[in-house]
Protein backbone atom coordinates (compact mmCIF):
# COMPACT_ATOMS: atom_id res chain seq x y z
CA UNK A 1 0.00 0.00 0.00
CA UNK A 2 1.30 3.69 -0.88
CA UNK A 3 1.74 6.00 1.82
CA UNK A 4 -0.77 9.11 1.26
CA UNK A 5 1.70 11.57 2.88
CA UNK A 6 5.63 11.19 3.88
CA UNK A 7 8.39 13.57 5.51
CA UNK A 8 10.35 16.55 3.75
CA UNK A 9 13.08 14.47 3.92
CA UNK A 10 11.54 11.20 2.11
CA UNK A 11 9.38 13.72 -0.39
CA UNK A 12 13.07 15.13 -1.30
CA UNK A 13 14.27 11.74 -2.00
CA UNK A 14 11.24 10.78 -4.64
CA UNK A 15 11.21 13.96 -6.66
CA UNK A 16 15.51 13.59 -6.80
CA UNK A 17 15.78 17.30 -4.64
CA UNK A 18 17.25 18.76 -1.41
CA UNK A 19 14.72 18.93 1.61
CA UNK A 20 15.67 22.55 1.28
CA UNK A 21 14.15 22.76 -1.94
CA UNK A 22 11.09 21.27 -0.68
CA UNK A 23 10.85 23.06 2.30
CA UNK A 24 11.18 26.39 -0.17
CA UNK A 25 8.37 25.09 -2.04
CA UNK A 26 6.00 24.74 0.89
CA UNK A 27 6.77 28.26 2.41
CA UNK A 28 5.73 29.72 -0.94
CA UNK A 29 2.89 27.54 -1.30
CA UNK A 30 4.06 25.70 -4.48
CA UNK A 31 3.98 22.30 -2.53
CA UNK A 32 1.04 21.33 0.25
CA UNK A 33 1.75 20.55 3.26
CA UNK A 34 0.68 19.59 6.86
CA UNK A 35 1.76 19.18 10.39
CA UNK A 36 1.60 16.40 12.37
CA UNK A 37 3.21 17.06 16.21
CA UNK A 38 6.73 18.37 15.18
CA UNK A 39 6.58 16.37 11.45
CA UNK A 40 5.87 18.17 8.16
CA UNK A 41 3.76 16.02 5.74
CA UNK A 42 3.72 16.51 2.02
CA UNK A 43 0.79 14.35 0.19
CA UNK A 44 1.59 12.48 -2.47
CA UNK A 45 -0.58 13.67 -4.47
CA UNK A 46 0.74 17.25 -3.66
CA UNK A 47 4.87 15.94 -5.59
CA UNK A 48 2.31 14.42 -8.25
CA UNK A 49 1.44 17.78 -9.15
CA UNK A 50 4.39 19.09 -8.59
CA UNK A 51 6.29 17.24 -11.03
CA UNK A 52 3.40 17.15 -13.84
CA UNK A 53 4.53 20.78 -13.46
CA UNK A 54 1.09 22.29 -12.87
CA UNK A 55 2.50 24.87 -10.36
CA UNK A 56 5.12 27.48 -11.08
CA UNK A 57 8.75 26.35 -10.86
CA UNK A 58 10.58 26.79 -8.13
CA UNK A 59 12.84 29.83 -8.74
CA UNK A 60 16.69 29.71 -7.55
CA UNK A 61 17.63 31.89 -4.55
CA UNK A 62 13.85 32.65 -3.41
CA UNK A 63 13.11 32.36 -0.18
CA UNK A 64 9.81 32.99 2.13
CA UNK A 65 10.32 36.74 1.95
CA UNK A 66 9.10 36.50 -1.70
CA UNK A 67 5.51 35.55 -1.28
CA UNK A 68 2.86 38.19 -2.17
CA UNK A 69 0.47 35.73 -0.67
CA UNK A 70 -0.44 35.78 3.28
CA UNK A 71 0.29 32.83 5.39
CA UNK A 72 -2.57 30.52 5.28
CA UNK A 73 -1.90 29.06 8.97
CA UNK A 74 -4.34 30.24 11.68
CA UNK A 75 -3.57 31.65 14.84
CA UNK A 76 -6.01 31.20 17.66
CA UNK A 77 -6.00 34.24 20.46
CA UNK A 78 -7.65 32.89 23.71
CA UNK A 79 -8.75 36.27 25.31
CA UNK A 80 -8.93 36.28 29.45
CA UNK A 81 -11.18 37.83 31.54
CA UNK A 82 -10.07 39.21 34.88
């Protein structure tokens, strides 16, 4: 049975890349990702796309600073009464 997510590390290893690069491609939202505890999970289906080349290619020597796009991960503010 396929797995239907694996590490940055393992992802970096199919698609023939540095984790770096596939870190880089989460942070600007080229590559999906979750976490699970203190593990990042990329979905299959996520380097599928990724390497049919239906998202923009990753770009040498950009970083996170680069996105125009807000970060999609929600906060949650617990406010206290006194």
């Amino acid at each position: 049975m396929e797995p239907l997510a694996v590490d940055v590390e393992e992802a970096a290893r199919l698609v023939s890349v540095s984790p770096h690069t596939i870190r880089r491609a989460i942070r600007s939202g080229r590559l999906a990702a979750s976490r699970c505890g203190r593990r990042v999970l990329v979905p299959i289906e996520s380097l599928r796309i990724l390497l049919r080349g239906d998202v923009p290619p990753i770009q040498p020597g950009t970083d996170s600073s680069d996105r125009t796009q807000p970060a999609t991960q929600a906060v949650r503010v617990k406010e206290y009464q006194q």
